[in-house]
Protein backbone atom coordinates (compact mmCIF):
# COMPACT_ATOMS: atom_id res chain seq x y z
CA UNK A 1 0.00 0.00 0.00
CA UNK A 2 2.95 2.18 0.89
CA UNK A 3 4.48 1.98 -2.21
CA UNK A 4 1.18 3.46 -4.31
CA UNK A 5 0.95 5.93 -1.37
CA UNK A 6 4.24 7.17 -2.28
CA UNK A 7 4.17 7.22 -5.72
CA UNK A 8 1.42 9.78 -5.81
CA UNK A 9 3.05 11.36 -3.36
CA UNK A 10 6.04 12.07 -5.55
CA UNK A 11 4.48 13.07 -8.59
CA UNK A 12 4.48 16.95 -9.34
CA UNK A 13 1.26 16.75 -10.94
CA UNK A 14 -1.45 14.61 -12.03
CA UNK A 15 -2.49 14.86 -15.73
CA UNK A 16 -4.27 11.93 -16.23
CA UNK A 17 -7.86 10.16 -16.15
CA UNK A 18 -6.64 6.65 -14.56
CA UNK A 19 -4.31 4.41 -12.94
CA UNK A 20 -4.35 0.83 -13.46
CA UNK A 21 -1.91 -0.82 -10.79
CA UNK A 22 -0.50 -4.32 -10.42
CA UNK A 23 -2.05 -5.13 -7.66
CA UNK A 24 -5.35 -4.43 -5.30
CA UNK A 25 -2.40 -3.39 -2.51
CA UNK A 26 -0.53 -0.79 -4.41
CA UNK A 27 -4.56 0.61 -5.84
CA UNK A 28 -5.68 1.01 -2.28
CA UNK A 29 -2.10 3.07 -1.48
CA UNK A 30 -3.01 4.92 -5.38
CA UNK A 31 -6.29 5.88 -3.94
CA UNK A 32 -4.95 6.72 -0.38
CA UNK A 33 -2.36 9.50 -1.63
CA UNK A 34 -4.86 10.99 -4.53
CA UNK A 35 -7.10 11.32 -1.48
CA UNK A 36 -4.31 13.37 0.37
CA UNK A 37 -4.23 15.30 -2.45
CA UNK A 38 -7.35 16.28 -2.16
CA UNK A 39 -8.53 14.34 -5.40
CA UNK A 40 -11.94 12.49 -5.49
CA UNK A 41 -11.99 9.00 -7.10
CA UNK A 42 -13.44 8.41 -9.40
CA UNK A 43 -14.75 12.30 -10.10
CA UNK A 44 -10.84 13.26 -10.76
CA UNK A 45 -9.04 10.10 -11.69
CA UNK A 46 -10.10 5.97 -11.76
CA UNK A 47 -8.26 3.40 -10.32
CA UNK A 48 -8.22 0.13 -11.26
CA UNK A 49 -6.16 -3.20 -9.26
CA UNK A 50 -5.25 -6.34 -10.43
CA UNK A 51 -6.16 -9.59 -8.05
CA UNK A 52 -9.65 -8.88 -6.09
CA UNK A 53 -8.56 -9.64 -2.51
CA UNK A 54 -10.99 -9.05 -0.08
CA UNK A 55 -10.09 -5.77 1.10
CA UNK A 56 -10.90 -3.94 -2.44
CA UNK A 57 -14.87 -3.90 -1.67
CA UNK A 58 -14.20 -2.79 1.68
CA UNK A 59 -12.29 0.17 1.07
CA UNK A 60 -14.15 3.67 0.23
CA UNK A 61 -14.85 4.22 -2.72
CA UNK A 62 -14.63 -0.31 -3.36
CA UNK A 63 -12.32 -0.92 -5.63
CA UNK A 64 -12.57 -1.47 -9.71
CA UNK A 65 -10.17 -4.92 -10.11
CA UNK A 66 -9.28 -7.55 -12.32
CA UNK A 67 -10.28 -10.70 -10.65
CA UNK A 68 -7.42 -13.97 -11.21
CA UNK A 69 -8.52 -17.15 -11.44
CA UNK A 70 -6.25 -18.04 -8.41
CA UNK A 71 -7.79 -21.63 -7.57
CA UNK A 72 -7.70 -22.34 -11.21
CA UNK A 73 -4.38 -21.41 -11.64
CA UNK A 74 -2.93 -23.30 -8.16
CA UNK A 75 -5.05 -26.65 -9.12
CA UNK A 76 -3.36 -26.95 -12.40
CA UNK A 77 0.08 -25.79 -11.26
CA UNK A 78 -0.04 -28.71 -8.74
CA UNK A 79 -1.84 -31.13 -11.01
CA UNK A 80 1.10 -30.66 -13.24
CA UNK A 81 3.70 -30.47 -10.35
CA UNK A 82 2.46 -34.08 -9.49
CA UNK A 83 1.92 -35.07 -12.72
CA UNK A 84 5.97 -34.42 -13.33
CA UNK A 85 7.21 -36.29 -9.72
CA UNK A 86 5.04 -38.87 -11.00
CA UNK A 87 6.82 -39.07 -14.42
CA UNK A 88 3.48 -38.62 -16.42
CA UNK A 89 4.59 -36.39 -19.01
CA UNK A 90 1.69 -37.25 -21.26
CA UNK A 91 0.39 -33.51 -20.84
CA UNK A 92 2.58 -31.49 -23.48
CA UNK A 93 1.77 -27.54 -24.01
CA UNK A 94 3.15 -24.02 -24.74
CA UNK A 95 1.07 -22.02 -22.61
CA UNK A 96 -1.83 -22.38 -20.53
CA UNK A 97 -4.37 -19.54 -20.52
CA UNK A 98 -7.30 -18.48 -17.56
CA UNK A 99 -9.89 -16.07 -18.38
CA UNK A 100 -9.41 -13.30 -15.67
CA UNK A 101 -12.37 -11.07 -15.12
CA UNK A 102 -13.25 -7.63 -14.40
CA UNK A 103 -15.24 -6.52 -11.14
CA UNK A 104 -16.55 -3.28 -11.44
CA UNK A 105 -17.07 -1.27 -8.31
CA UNK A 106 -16.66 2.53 -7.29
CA UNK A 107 -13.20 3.25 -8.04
CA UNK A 108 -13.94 3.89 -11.81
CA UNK A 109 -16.36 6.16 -14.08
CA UNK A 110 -17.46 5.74 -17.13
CA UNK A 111 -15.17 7.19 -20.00
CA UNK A 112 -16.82 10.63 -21.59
């Protein structure tokens, strides 16, 4: 949260309609120093975080976030993790791809 605190803190001015940070952690810390600086979200500026923990629709104003697939992602990490101590290396692949999706809450207007 710091960090995103800070880095608003450190900027000599703010010249643009959004933020989208790389994770809900550093947003809340975004929305905490535009606050400080007087700025209303999402009047002034959106912000948008990436990874829907609890804390982003408990915050004021909730938080706008892209929401991970985490169990998704850890099932098939281990399923392949086993899969590979087993020495079953029938599954072959390039890349594996999960669908993330966006949670729209308070933190964000709609564009003009």
């Amino acid at each position: 949260m710091n960090g995103g605190q800070e880095f608003i803190k450190n900027l000599e001015k703010i010249d643009f309609d959004a933020i989208f940070c790389a994770n809900d952690l550093i947003a809340i810390g975004v929305i905490r120093g535009l606050k400080e600086r007087g700025l209303s979200i999402p009047n002034d500026i959106s912000v948008v975080g990436f990874d829907d923990i609890q804390t982003s629709s408990l915050i004021s104003p909730s938080l706008t976030t892209v929401k991970q697939p985490s169990y998704d992602i850890g099932y098939k990490a281990s399923e392949i993790l086993i899969n590979c101590l087993r020495g079953d290396k029938k599954e072959s692949f390039d890349e594996l791809i999960f669908k993330p999706e966006l949670v729209i809450r308070d933190s964000t207007k709609e564009s003009e």
